[in-house]
N, C-alpha and C. Protein backbone atom coordinates (compact mmCIF):
# COMPACT_ATOMS: atom_id res chain seq x y z
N UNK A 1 -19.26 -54.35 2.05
CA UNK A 1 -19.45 -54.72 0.67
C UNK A 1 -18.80 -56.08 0.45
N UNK A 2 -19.65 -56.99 -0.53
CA UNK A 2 -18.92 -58.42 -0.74
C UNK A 2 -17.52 -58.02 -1.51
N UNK A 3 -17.25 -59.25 -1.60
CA UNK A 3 -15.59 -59.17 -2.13
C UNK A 3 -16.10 -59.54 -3.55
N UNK A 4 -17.57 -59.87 -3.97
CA UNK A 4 -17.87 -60.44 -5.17
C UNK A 4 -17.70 -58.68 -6.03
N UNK A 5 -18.62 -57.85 -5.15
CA UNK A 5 -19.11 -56.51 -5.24
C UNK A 5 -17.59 -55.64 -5.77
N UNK A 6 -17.04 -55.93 -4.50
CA UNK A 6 -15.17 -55.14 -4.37
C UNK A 6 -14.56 -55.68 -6.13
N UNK A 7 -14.80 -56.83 -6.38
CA UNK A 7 -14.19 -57.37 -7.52
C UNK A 7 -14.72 -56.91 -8.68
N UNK A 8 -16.13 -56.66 -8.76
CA UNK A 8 -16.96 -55.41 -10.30
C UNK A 8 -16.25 -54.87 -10.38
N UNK A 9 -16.60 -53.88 -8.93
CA UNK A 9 -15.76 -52.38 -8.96
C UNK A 9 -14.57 -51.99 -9.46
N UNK A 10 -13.86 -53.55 -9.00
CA UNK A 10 -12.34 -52.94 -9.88
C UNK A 10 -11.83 -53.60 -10.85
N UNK A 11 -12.46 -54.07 -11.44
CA UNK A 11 -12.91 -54.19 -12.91
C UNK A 11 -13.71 -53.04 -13.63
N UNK A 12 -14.62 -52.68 -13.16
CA UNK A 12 -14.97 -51.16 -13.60
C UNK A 12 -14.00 -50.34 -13.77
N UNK A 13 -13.71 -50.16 -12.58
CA UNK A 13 -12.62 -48.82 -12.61
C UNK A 13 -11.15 -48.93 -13.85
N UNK A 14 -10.80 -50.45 -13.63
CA UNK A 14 -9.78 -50.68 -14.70
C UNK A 14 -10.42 -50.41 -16.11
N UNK A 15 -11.62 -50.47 -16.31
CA UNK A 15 -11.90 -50.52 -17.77
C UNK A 15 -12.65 -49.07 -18.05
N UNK A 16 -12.84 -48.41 -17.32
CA UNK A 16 -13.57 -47.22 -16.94
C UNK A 16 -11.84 -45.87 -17.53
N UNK A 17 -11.41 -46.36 -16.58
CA UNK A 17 -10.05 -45.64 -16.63
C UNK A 17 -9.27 -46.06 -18.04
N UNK A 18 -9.41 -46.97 -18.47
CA UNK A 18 -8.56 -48.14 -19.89
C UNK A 18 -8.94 -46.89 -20.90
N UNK A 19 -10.72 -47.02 -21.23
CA UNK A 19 -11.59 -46.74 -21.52
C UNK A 19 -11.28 -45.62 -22.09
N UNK A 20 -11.11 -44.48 -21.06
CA UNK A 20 -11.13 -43.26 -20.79
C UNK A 20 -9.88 -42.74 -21.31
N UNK A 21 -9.07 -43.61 -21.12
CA UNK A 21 -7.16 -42.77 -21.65
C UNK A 21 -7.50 -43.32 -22.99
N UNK A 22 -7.97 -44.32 -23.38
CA UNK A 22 -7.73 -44.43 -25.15
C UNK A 22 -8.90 -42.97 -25.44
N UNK A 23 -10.12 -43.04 -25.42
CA UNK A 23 -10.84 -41.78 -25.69
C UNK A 23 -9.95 -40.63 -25.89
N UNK A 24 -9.50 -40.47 -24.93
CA UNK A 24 -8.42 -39.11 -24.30
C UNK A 24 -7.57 -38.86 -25.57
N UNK A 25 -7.01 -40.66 -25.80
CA UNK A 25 -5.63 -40.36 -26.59
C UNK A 25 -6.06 -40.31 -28.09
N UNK A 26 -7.64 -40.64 -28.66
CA UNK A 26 -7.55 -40.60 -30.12
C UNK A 26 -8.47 -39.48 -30.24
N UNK A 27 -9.07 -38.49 -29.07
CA UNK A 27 -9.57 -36.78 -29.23
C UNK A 27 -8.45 -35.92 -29.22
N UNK A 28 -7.15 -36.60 -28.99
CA UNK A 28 -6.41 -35.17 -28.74
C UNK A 28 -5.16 -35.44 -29.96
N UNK A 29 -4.93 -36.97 -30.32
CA UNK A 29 -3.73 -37.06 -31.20
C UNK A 29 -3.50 -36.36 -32.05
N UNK A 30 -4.52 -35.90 -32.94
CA UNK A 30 -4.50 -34.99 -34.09
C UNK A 30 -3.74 -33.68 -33.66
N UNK A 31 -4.26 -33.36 -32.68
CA UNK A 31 -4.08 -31.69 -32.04
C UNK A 31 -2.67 -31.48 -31.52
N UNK A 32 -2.32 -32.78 -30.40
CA UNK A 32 -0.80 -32.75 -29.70
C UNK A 32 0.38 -32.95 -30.98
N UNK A 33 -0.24 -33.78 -32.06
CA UNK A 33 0.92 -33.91 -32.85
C UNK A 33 1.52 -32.85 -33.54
N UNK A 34 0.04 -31.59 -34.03
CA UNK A 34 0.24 -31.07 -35.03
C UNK A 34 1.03 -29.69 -33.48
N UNK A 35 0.49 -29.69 -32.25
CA UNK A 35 1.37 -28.71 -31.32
C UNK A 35 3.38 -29.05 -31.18
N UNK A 36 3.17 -30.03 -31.59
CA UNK A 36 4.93 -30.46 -31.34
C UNK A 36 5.54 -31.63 -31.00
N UNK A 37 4.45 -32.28 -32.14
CA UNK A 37 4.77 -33.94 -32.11
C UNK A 37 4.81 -34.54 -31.00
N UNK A 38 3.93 -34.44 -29.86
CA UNK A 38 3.36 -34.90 -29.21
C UNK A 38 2.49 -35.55 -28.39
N UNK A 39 2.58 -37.06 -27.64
CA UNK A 39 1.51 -37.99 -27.27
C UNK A 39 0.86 -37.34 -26.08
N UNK A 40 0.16 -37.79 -25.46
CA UNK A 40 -0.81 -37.73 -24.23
C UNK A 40 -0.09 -37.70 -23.11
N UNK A 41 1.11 -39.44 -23.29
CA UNK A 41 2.01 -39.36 -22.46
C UNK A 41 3.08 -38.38 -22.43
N UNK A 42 3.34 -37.99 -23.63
CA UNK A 42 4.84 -36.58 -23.41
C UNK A 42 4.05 -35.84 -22.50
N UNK A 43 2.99 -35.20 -23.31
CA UNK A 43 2.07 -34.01 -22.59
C UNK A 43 1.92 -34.06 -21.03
N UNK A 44 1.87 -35.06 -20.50
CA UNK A 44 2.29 -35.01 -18.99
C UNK A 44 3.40 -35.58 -18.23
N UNK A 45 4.00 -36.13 -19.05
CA UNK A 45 5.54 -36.04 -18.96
C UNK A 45 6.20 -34.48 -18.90
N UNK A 46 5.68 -33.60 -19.89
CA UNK A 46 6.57 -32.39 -20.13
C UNK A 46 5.77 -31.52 -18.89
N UNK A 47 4.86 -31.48 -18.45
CA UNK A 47 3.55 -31.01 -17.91
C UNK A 47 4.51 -31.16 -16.32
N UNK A 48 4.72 -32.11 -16.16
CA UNK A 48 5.59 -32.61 -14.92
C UNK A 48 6.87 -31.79 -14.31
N UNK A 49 7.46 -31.66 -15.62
CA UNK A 49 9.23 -31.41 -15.76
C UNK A 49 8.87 -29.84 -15.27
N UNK A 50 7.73 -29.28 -16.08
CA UNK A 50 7.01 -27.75 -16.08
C UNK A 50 6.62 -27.45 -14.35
N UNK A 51 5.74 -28.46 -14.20
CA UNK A 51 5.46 -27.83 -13.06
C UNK A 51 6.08 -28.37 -11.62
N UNK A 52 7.22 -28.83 -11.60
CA UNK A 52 7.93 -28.88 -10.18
C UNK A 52 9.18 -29.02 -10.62
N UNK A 53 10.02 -29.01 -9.43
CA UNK A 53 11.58 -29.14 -9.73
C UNK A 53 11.99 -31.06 -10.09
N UNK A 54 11.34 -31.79 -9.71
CA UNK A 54 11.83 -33.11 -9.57
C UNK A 54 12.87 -33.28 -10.49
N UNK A 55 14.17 -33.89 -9.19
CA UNK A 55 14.70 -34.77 -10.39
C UNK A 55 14.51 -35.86 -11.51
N UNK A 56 15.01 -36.75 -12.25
CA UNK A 56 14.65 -37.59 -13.16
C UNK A 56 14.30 -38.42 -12.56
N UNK A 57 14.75 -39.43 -10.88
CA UNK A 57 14.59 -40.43 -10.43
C UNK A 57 13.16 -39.54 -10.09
N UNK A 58 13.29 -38.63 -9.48
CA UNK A 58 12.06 -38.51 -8.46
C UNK A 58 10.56 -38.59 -9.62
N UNK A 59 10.67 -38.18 -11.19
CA UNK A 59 9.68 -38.01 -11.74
C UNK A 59 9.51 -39.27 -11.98
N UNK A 60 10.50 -40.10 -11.77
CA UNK A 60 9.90 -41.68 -12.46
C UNK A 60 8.92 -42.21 -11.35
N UNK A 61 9.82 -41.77 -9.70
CA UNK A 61 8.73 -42.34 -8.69
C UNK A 61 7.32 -41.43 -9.01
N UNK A 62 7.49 -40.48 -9.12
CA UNK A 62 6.28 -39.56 -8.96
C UNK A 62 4.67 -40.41 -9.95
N UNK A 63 5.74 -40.46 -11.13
CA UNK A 63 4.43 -40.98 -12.94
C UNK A 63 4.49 -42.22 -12.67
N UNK A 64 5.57 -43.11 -11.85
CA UNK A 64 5.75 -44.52 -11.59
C UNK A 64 5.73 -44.99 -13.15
N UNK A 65 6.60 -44.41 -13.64
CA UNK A 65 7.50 -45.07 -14.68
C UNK A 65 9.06 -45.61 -14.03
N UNK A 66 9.42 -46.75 -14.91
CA UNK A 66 10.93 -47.13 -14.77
C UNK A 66 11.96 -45.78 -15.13
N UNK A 67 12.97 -46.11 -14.43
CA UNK A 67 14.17 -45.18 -14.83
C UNK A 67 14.38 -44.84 -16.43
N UNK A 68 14.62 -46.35 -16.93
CA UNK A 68 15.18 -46.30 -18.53
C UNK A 68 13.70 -45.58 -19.04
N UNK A 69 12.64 -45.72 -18.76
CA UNK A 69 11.79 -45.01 -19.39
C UNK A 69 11.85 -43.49 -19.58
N UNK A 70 11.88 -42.65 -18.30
CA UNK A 70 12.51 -41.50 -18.00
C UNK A 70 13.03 -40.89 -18.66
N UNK A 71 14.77 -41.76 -18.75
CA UNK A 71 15.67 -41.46 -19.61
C UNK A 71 15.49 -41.32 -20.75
N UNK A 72 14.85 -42.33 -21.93
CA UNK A 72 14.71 -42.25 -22.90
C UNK A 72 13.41 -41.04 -23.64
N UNK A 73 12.74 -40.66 -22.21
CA UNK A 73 11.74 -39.37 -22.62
C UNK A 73 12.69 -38.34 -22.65
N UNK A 74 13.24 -38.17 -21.71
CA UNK A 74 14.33 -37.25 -21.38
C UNK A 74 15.17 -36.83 -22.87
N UNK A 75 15.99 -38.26 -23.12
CA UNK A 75 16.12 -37.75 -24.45
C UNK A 75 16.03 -37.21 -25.64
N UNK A 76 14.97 -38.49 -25.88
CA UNK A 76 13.63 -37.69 -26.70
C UNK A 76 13.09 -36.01 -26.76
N UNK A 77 13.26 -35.84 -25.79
CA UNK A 77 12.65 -34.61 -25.72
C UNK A 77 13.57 -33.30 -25.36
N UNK A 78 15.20 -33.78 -25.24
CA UNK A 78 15.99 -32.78 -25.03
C UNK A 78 16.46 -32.86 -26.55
N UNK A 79 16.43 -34.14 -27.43
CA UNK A 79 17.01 -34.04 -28.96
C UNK A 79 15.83 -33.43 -29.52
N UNK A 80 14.50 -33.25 -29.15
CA UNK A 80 13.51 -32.08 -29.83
C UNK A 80 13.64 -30.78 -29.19
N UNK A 81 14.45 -30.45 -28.50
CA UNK A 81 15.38 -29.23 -28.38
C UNK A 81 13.71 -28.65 -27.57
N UNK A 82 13.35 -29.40 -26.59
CA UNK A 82 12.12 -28.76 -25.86
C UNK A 82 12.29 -28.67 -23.97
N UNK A 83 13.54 -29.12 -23.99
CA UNK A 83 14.28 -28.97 -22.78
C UNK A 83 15.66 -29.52 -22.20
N UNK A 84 16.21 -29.02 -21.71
CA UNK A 84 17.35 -29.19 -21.06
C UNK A 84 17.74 -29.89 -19.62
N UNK A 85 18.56 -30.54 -19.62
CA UNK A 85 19.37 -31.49 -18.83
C UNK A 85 20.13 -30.61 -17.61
N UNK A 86 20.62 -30.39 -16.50
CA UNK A 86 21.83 -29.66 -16.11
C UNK A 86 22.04 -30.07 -14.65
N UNK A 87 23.02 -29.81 -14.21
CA UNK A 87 23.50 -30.18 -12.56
C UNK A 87 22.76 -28.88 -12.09
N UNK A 88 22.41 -29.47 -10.77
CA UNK A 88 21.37 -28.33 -9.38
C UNK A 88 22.91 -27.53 -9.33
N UNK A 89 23.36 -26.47 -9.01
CA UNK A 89 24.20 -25.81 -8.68
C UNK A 89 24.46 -25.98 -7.11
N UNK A 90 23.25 -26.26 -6.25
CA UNK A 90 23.83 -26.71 -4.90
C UNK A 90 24.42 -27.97 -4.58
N UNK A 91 23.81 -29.25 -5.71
CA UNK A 91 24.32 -30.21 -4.95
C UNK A 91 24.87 -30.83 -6.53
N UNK A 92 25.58 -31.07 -7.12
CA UNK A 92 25.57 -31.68 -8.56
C UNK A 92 26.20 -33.06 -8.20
N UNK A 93 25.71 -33.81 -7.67
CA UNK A 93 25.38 -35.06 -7.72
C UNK A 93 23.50 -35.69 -7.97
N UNK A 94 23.14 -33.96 -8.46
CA UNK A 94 21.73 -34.28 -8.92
C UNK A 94 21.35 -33.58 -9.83
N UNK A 95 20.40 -33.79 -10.90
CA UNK A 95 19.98 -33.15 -12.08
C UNK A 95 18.97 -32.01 -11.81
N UNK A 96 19.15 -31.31 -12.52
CA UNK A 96 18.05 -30.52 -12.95
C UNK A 96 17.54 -30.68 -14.43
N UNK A 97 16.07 -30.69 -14.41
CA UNK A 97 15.47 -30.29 -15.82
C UNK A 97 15.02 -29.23 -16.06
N UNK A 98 15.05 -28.72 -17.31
CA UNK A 98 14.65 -26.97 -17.41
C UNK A 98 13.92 -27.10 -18.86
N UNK A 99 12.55 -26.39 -18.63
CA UNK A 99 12.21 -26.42 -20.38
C UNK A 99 12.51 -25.32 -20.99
N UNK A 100 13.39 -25.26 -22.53
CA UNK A 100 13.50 -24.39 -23.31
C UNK A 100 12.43 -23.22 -23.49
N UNK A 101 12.86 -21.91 -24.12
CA UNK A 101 11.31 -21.30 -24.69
C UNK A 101 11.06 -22.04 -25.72
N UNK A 102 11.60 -23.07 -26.32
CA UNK A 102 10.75 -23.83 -27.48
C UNK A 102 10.09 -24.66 -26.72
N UNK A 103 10.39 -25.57 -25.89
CA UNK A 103 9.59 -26.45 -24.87
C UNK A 103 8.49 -25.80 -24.41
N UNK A 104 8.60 -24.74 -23.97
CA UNK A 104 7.16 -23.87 -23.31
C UNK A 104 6.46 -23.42 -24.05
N UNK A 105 7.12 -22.67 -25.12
CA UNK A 105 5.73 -22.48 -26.30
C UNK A 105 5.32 -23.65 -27.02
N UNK A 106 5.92 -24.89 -27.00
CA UNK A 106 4.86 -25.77 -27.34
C UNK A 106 3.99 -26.68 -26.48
N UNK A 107 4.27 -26.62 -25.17
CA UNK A 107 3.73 -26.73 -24.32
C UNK A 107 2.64 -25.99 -24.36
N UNK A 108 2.17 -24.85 -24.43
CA UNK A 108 1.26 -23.82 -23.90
C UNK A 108 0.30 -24.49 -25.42
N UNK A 109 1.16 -24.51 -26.54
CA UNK A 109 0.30 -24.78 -27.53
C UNK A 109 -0.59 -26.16 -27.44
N UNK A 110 -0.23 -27.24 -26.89
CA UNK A 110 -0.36 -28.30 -26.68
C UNK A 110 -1.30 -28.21 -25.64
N UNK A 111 -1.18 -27.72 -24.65
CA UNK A 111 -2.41 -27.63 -23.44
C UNK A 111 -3.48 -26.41 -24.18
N UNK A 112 -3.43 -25.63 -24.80
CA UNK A 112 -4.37 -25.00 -25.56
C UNK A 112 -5.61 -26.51 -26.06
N UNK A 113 -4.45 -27.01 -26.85
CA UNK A 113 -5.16 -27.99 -28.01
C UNK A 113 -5.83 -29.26 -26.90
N UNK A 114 -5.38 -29.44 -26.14
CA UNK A 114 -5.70 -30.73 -25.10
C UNK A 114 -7.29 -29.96 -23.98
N UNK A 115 -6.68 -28.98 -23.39
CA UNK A 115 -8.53 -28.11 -23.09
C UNK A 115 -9.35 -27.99 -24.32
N UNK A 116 -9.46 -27.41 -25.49
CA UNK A 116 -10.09 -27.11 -26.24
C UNK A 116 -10.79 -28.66 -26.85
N UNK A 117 -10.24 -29.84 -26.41
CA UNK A 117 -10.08 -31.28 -26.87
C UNK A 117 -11.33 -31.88 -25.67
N UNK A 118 -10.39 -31.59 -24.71
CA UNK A 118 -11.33 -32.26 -23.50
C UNK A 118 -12.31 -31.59 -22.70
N UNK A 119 -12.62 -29.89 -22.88
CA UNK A 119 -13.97 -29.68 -22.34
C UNK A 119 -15.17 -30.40 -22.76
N UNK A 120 -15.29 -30.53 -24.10
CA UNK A 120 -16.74 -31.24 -24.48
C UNK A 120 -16.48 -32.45 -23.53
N UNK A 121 -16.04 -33.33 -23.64
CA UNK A 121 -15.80 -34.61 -22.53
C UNK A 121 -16.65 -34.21 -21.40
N UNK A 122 -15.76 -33.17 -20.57
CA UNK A 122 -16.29 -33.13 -18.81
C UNK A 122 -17.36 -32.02 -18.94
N UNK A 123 -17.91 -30.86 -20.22
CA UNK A 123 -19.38 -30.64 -20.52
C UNK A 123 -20.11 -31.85 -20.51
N UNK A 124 -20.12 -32.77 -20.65
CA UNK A 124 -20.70 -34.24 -20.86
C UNK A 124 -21.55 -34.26 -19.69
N UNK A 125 -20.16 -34.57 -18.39
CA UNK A 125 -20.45 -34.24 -17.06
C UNK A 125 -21.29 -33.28 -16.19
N UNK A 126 -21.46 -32.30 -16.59
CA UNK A 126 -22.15 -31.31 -15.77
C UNK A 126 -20.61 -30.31 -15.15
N UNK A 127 -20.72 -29.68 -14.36
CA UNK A 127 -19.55 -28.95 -14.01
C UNK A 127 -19.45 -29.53 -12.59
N UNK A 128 -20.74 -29.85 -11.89
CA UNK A 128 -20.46 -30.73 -10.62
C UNK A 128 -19.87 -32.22 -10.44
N UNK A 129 -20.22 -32.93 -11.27
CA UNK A 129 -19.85 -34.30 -11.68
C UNK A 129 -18.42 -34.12 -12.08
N UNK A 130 -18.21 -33.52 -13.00
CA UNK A 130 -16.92 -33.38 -13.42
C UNK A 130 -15.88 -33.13 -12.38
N UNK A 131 -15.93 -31.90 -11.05
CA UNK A 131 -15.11 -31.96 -10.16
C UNK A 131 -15.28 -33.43 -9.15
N UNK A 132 -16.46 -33.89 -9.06
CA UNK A 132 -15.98 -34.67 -8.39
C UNK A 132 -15.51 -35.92 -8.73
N UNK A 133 -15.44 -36.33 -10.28
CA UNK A 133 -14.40 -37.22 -10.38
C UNK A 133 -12.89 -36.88 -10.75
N UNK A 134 -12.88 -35.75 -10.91
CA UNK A 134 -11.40 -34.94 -11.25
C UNK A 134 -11.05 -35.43 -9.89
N UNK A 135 -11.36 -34.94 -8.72
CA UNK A 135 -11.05 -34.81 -6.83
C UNK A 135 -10.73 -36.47 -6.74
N UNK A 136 -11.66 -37.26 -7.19
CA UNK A 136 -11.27 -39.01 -6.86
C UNK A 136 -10.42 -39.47 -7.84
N UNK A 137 -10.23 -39.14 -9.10
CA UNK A 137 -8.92 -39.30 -9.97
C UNK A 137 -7.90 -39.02 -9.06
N UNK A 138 -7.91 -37.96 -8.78
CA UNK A 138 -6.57 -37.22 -8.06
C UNK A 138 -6.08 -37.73 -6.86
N UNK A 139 -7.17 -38.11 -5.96
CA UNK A 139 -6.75 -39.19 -4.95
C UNK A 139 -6.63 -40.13 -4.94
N UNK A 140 -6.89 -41.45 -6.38
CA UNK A 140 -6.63 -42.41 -6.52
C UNK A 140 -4.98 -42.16 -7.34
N UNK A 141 -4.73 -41.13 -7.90
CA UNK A 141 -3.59 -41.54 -8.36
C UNK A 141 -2.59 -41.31 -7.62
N UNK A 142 -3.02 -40.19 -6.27
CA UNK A 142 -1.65 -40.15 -5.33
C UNK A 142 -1.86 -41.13 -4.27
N UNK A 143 -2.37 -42.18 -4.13
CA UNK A 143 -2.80 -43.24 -3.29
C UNK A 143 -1.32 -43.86 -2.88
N UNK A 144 -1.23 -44.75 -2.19
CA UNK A 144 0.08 -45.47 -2.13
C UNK A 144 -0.14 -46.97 -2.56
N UNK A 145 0.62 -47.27 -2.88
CA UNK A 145 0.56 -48.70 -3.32
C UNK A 145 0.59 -49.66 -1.97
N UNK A 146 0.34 -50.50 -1.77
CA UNK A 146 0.97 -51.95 -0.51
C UNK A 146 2.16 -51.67 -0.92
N UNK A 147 2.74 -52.21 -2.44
CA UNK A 147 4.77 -52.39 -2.15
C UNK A 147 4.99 -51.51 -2.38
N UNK A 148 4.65 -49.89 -2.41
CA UNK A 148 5.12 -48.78 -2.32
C UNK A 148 5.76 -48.51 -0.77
N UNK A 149 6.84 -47.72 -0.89
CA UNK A 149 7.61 -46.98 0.75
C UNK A 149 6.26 -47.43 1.51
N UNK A 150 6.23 -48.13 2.57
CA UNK A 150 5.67 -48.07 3.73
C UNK A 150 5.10 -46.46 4.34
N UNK A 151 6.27 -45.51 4.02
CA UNK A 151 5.79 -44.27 4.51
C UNK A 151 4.40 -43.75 4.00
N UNK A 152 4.35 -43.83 2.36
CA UNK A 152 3.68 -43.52 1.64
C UNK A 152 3.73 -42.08 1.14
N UNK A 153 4.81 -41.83 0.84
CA UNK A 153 5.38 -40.63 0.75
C UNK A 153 5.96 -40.15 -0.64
N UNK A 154 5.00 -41.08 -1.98
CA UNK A 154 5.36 -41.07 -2.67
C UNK A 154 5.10 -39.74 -3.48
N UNK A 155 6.28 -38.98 -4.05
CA UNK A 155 5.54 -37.55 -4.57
C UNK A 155 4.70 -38.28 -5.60
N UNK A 156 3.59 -37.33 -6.00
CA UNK A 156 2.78 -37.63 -7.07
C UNK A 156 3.05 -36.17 -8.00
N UNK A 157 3.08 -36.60 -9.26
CA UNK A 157 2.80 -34.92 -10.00
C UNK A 157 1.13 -35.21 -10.67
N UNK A 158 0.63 -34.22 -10.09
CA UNK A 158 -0.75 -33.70 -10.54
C UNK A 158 -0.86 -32.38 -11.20
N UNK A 159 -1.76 -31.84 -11.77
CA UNK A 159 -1.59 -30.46 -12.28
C UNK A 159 -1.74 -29.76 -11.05
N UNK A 160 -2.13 -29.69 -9.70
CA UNK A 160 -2.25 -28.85 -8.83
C UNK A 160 -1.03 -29.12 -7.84
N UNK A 161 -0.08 -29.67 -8.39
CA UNK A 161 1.02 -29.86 -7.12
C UNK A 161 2.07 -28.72 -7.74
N UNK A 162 1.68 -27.32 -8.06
CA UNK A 162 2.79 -26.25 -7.94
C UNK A 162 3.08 -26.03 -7.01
């Protein structure tokens, strides 16, 4: 493929994807706010904390957010009393995050409101179409970067990495 061709494409994909998260974020704002004052980004921010152990550094590598970003969700969201902060008991030179039962029941409420939001979307799709750009989402976002670890060993949080 030309490099003229390579250069559409990812321009497509940037505006395809741009595109697609604003859609995302003004079908569901109404719904996440009224579940527990929450954005698109908390929602998989909290979605994260929910479904693996990562520490705070590791979720920043994981969402490839900055640290101070992290932190200040972290806050945010332990002063909305929707989860908790604490030392690992094996090693406490590392954190643990834990979500409250207020964190989880608004969680559950919030992913209620976010499916009920985004099936018409991937009905759009067909049910075949739809997995297979869910499958290339998912491998473009755990991809490695060039200045990412050389190993490429970067955790990713996806909804299927329980």
């Amino acid at each position: 493929m030309s490099a003229h061709a390579l250069a559409g494409q990812a321009r497509r994909l940037v505006h395809g994807i741009a595109g697609t998260w604003r859609r995302l974020e003004a079908r569901t704002a109404a719904s996440l706010r009224d579940a527990g004052d929450l954005t698109l980004d908390d929602l998989v921010f909290v979605e994260t904390v929910a479904m693996t152990d990562l520490a705070p550094g590791e979720i920043a590598t994981a969402l490839r957010m900055p640290a101070y970003a992290v932190s200040r969700r972290l806050a945010a969201l332990e002063g909305a009393g929707m989860l908790r902060r604490g030392l690992d008991p094996d090693d406490h030179r590392r954190r643990t995050l834990v979500l409250t039962p207020h964190g989880r029941a608004v969680l559950a409420v919030a992913q209620a409101a976010l499916e009920a939001r985004v099936a018409p979307i991937l009905a759009e799709l067909g049910p075949e179409r739809a997995n297979v750009l869910l499958d290339a989402l998912t491998r473009l976002a755990a991809g490695a970067d060039p200045d990412e670890s050389e190993a490429g060993d970067t955790p990713q949080a996806t909804p299927d990495a329980r």
